[in-house]
N, C-alpha and C. Protein backbone atom coordinates (compact mmCIF):
# COMPACT_ATOMS: atom_id res chain seq x y z
N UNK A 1 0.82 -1.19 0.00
CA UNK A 1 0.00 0.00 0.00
C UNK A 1 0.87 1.26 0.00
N UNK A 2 1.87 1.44 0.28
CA UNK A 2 3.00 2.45 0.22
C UNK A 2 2.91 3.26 -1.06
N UNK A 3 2.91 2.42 -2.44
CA UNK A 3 3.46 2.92 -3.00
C UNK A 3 2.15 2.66 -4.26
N UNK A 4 0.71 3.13 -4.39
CA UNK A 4 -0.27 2.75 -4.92
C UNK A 4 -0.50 3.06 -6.81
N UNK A 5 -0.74 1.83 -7.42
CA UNK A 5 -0.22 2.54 -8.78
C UNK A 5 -1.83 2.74 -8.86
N UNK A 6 -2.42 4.33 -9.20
CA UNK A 6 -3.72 5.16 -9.37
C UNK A 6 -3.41 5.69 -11.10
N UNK A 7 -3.23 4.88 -11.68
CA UNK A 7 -3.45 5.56 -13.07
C UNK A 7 -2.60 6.17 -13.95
N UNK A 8 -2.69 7.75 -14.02
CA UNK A 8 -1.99 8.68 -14.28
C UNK A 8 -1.38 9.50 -13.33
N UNK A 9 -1.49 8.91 -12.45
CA UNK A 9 -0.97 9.75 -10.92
C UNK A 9 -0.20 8.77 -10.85
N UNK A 10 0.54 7.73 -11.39
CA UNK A 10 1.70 6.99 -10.82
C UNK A 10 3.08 7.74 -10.95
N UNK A 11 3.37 8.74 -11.53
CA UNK A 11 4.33 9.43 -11.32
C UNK A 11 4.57 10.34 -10.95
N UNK A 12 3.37 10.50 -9.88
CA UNK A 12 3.55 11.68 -8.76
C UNK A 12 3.82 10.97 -7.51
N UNK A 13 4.74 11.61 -6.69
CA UNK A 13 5.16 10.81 -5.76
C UNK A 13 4.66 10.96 -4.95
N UNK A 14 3.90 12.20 -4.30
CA UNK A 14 2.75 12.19 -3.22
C UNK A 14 1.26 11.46 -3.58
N UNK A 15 0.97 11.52 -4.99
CA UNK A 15 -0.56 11.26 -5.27
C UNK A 15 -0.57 9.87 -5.17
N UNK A 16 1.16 8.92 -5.27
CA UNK A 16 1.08 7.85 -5.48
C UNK A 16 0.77 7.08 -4.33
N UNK A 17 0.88 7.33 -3.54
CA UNK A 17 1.35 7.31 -1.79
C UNK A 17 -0.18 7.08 -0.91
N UNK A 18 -0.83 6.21 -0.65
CA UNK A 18 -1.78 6.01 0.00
C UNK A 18 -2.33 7.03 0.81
N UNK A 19 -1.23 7.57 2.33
CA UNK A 19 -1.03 8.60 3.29
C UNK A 19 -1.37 9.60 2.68
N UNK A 20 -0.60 9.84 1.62
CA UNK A 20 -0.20 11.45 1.27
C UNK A 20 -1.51 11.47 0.24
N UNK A 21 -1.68 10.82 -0.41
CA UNK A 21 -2.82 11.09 -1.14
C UNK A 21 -4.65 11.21 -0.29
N UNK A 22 -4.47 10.21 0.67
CA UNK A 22 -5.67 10.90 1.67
C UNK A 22 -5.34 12.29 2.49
N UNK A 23 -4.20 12.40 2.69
CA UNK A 23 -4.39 13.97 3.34
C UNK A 23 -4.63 14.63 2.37
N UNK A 24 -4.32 15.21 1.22
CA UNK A 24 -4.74 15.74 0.16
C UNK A 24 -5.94 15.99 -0.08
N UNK A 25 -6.48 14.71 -0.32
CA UNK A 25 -8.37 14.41 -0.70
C UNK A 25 -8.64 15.01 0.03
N UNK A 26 -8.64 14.99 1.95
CA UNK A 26 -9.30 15.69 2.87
C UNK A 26 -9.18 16.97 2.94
N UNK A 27 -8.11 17.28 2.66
CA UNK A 27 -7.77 18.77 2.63
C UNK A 27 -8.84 19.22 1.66
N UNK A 28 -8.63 18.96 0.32
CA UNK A 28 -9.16 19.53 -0.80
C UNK A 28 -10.46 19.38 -0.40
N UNK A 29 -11.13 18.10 0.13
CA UNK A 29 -12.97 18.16 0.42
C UNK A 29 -13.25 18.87 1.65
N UNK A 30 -12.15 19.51 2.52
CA UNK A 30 -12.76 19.58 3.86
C UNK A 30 -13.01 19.17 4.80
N UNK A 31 -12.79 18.04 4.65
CA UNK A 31 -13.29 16.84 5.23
C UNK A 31 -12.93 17.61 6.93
N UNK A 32 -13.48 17.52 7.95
CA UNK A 32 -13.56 17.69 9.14
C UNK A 32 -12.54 17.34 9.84
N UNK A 33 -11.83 17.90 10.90
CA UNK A 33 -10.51 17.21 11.36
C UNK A 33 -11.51 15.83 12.31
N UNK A 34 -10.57 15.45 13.21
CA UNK A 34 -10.73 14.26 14.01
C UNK A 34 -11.63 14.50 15.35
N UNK A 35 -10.85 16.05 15.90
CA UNK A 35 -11.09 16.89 16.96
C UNK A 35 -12.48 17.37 16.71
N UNK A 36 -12.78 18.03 15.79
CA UNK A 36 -13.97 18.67 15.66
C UNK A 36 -15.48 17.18 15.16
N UNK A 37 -14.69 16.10 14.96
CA UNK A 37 -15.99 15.61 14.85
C UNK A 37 -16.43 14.73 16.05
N UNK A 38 -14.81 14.96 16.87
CA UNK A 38 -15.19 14.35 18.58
C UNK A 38 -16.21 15.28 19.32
N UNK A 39 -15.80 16.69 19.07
CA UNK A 39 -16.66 17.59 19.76
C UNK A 39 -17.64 17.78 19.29
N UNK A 40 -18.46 17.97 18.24
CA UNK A 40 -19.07 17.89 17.49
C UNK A 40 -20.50 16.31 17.86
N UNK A 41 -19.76 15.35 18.16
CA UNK A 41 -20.42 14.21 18.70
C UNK A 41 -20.28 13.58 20.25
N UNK A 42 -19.55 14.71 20.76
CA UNK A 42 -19.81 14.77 22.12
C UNK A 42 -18.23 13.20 22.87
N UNK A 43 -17.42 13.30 21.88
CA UNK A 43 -16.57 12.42 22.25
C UNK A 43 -15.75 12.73 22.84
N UNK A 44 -14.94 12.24 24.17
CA UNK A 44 -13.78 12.82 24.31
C UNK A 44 -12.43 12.42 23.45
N UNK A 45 -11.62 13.45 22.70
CA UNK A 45 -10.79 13.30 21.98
C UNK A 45 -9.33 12.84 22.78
N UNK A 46 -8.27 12.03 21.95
CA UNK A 46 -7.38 11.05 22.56
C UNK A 46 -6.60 12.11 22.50
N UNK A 47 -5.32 12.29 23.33
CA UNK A 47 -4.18 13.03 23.48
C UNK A 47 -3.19 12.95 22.22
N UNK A 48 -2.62 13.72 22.08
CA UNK A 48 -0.92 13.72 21.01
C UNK A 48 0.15 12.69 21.91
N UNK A 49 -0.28 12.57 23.43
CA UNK A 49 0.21 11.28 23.79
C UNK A 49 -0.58 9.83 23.66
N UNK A 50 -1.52 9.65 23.34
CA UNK A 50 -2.34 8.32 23.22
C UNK A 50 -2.23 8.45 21.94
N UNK A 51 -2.67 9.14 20.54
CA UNK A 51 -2.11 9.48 19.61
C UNK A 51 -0.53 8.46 19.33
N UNK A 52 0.46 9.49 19.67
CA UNK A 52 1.65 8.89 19.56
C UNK A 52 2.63 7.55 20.23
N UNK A 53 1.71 6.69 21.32
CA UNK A 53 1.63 5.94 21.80
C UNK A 53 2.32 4.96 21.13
N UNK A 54 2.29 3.84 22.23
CA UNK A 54 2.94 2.24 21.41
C UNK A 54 2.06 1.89 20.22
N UNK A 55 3.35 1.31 19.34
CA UNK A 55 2.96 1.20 18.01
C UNK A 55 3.15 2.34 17.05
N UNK A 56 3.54 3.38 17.41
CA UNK A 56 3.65 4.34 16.60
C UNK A 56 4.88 5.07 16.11
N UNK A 57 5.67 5.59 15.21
CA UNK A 57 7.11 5.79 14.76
C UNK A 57 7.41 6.73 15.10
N UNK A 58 8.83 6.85 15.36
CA UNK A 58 9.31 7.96 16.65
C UNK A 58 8.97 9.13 15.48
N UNK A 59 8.89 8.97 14.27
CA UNK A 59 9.08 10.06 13.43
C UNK A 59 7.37 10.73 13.21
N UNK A 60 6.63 9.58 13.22
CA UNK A 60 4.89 10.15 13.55
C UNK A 60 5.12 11.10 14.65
N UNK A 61 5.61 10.32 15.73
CA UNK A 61 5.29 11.06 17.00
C UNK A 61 6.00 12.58 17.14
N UNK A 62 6.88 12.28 16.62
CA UNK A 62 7.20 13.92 16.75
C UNK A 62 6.55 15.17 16.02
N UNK A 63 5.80 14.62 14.69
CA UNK A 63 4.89 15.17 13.98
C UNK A 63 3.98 15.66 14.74
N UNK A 64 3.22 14.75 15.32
CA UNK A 64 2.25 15.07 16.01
C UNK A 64 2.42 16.15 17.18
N UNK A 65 3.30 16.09 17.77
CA UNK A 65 3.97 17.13 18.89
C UNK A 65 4.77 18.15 18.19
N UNK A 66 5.00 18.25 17.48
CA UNK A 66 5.91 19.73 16.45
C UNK A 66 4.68 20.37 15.88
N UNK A 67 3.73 19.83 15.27
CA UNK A 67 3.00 20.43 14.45
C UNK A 67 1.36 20.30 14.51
N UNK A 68 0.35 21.20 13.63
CA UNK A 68 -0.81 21.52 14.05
C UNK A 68 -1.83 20.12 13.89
N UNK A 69 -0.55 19.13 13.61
CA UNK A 69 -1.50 17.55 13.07
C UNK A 69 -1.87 16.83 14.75
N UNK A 70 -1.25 17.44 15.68
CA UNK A 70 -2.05 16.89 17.11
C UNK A 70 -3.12 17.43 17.63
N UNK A 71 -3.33 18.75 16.43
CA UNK A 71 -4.85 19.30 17.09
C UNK A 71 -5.50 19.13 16.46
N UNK A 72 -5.14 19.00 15.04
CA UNK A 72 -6.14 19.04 13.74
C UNK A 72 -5.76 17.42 13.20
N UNK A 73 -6.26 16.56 13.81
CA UNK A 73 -5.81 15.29 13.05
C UNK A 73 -6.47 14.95 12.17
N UNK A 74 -6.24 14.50 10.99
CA UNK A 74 -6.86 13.94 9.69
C UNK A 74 -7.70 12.60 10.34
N UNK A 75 -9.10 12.75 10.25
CA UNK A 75 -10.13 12.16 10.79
C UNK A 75 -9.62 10.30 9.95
N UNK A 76 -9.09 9.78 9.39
CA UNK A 76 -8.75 8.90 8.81
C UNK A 76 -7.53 8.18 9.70
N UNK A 77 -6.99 8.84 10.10
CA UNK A 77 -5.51 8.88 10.62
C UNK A 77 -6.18 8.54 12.07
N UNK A 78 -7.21 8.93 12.70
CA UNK A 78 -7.35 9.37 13.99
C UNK A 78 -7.86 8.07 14.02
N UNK A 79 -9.39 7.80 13.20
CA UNK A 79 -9.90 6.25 13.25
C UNK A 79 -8.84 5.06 13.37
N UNK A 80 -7.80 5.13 12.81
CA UNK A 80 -6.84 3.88 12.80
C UNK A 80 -6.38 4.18 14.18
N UNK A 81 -5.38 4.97 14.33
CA UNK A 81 -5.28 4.98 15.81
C UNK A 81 -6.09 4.73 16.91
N UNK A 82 -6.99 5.53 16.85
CA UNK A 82 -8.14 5.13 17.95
C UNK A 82 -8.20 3.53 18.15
N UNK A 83 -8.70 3.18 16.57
CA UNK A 83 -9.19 1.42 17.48
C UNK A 83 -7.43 0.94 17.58
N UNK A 84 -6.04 1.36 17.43
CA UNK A 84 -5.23 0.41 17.90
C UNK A 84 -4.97 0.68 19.37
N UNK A 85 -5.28 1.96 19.76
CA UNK A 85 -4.71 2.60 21.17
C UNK A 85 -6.18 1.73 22.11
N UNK A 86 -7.81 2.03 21.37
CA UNK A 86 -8.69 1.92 22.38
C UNK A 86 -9.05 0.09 22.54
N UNK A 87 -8.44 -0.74 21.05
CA UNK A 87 -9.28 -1.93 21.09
C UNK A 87 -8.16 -2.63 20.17
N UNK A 88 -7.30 -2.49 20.42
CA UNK A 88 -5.87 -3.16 20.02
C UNK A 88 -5.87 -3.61 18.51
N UNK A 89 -6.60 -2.43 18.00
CA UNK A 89 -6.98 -2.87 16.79
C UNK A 89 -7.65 -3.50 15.95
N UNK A 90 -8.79 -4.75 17.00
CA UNK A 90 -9.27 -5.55 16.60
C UNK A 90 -10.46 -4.87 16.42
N UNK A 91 -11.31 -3.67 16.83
CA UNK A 91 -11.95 -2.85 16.28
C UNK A 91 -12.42 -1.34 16.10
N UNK A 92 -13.27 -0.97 16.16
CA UNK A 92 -13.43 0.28 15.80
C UNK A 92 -13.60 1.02 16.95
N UNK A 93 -12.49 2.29 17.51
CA UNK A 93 -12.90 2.64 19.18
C UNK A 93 -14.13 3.71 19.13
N UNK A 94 -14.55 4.18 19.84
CA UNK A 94 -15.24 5.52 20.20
C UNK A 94 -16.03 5.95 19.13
N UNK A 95 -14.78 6.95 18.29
CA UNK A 95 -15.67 7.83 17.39
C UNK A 95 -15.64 7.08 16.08
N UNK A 96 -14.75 6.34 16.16
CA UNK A 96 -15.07 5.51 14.84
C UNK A 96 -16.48 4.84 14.38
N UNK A 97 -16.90 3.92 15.83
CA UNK A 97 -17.89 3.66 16.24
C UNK A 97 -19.30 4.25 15.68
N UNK A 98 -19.00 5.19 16.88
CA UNK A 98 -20.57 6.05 16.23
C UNK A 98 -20.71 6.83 15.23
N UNK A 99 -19.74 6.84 14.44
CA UNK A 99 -19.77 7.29 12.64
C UNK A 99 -20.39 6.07 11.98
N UNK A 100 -20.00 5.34 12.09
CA UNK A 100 -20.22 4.35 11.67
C UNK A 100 -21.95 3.64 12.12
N UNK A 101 -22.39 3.79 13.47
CA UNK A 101 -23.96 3.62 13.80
C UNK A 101 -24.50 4.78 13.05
N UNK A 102 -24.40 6.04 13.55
CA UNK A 102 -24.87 7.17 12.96
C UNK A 102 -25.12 7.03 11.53
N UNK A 103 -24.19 6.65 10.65
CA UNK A 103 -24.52 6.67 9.16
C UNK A 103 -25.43 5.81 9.06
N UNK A 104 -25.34 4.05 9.86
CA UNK A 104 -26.44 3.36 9.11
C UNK A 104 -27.85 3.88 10.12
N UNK A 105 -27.65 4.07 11.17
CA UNK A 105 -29.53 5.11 11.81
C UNK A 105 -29.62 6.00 10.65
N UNK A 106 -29.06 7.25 10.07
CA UNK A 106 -29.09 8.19 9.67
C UNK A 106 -29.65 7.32 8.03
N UNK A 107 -29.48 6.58 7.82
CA UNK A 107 -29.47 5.68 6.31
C UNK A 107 -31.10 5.13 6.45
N UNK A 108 -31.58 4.60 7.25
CA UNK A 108 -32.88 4.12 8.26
C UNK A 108 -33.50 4.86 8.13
N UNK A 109 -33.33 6.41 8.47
CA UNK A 109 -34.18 6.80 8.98
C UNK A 109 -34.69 7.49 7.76
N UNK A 110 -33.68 8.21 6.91
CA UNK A 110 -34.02 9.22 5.72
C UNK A 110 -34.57 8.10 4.30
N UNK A 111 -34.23 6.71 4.44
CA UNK A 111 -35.07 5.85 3.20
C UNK A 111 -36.15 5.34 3.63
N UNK A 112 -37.34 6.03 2.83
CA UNK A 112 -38.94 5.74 2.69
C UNK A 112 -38.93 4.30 2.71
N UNK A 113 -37.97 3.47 2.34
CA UNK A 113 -38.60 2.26 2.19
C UNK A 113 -37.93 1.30 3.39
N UNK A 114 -37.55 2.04 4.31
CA UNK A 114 -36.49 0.91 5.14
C UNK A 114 -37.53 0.51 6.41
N UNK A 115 -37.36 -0.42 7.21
CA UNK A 115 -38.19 -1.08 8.10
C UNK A 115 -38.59 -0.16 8.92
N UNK A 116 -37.46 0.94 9.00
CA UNK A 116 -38.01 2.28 10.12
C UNK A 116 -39.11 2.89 9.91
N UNK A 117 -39.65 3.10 8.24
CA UNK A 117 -40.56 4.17 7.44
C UNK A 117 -41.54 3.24 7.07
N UNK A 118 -41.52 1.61 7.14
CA UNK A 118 -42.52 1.03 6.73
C UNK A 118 -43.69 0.87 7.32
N UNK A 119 -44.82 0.63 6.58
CA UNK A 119 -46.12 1.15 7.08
C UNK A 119 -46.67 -1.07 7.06
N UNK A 120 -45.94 -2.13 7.78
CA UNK A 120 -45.85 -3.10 7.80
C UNK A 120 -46.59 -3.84 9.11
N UNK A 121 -47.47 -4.41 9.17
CA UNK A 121 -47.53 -5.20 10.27
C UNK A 121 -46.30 -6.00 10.98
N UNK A 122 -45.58 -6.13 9.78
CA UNK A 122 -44.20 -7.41 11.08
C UNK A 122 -43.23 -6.18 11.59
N UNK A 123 -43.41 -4.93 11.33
CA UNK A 123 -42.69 -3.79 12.19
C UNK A 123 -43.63 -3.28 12.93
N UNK A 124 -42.97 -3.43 14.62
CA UNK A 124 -44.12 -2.38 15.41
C UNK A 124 -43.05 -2.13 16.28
N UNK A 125 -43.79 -1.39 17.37
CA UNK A 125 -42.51 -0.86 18.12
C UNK A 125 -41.68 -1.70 18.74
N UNK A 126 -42.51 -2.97 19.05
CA UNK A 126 -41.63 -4.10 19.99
C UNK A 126 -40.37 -4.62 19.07
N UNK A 127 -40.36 -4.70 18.10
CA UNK A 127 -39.41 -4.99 17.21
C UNK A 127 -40.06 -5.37 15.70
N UNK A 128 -39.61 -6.35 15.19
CA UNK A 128 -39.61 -7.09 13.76
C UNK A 128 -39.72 -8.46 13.95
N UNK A 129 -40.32 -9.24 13.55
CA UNK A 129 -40.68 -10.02 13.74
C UNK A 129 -40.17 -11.00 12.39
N UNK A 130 -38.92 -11.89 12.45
CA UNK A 130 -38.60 -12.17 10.64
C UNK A 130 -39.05 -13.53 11.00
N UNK A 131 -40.27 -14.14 11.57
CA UNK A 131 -40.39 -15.54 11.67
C UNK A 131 -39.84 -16.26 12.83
N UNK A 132 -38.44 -16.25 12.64
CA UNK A 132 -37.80 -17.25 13.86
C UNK A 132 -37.37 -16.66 14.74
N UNK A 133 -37.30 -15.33 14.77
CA UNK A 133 -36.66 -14.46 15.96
C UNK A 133 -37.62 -12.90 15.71
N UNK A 134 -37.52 -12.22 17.18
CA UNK A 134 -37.89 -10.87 17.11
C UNK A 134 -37.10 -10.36 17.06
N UNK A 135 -36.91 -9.18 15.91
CA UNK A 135 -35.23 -8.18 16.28
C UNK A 135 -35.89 -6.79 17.23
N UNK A 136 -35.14 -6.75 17.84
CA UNK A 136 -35.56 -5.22 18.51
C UNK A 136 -34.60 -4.22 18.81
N UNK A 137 -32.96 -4.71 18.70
CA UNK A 137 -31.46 -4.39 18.99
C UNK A 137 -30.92 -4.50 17.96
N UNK A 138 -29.90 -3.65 17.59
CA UNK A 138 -28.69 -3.76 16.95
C UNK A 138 -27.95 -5.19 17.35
N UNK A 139 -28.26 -5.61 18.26
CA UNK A 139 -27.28 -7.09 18.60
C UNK A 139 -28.01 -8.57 18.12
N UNK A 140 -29.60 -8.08 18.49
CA UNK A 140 -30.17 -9.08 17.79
C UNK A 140 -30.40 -9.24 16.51
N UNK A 141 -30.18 -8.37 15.51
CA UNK A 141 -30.11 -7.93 14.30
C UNK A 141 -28.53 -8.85 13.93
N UNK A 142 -27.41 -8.29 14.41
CA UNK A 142 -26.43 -9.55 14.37
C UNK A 142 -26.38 -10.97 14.57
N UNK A 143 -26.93 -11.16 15.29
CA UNK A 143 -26.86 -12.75 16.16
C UNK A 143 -28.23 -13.17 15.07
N UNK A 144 -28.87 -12.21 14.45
CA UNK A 144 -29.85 -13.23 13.63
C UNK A 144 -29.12 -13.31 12.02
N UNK A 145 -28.42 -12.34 11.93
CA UNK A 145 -27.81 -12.59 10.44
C UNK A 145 -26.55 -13.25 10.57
N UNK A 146 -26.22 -13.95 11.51
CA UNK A 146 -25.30 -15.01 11.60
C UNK A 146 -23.95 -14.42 12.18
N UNK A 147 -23.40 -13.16 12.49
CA UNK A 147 -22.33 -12.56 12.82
C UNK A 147 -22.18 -13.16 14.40
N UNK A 148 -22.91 -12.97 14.47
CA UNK A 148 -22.60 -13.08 16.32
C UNK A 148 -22.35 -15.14 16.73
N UNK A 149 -22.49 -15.01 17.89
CA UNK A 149 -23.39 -14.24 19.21
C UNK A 149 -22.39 -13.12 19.49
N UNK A 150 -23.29 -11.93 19.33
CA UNK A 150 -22.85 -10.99 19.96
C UNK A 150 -23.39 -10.43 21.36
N UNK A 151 -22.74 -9.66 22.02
CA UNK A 151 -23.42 -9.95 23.80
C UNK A 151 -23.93 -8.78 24.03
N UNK A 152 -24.01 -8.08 24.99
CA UNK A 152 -25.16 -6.68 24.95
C UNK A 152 -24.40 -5.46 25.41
């Protein structure tokens, strides 16, 4: 992934570059730093020391402490860290998290046709009813599409 061949951008040496080419994109879209979408969603944001923590290259870390990338972290950059500092990587910590619920509620709620907006007898408030199980949770919704058992 270092070194990504994108086309006609293979002989640019930043565009080629996985890193360097997402800070770019974000820059150019705006994209929200890390900080502002913690505050923003009511998260508490990780330090330039949890940030630069185990696992991380003495040469990141000093980045992060020299420059405006420990206040303004590239929201991409921050997600990877987060789940290695909060969940050893094995998944998504905090704000990763609820970007990730938020989009699919937020996906629910704004399509006319999704179980949230349906005008259905097997949807009522107690849950859904798909035959062999009632869903009423995000967990039972897993544990019925085969992911789980997931626990509560």
């Amino acid at each position: 992934m270092g070194s990504l061949p994108l086309g006609p951008r293979t002989g640019d040496p930043i565009l080629g570059h996985l890193a360097k080419s997402n800070l770019v994109r974000g820059y150019s879209l705006s994209i929200p730093t890390a900080q502002a979408c913690c505050e923003a969603m009511g998260v508490e944001p990780m330090t330039i020391m949890q940030m630069g923590g185990a696992g991380e290259s003495a040469n990141v870390k000093n980045i992060l402490e020299t420059t405006a990338l420990g206040q303004r972290t590239p929201l991409w950059y921050y997600i990877l860290r987060e789940a290695a500092v909060q969940q050893n990587g094995e998944r998504l910590g905090e704000l990763g998290s609820r970007i990730v619920c938020e989009t699919i509620i937020g996906s629910l709620k704004f399509d006319p046709n999704s179980y949230l907006n349906a005008n259905d007898l097997a949807v009522t408030p107690l849950g859904v009813d798909v035959g062999t199980a009632v869903i009423r949770t995000l967990t039972d919704l897993l544990n019925h599409a085969g992911v789980g058992p997931v626990g509560p």
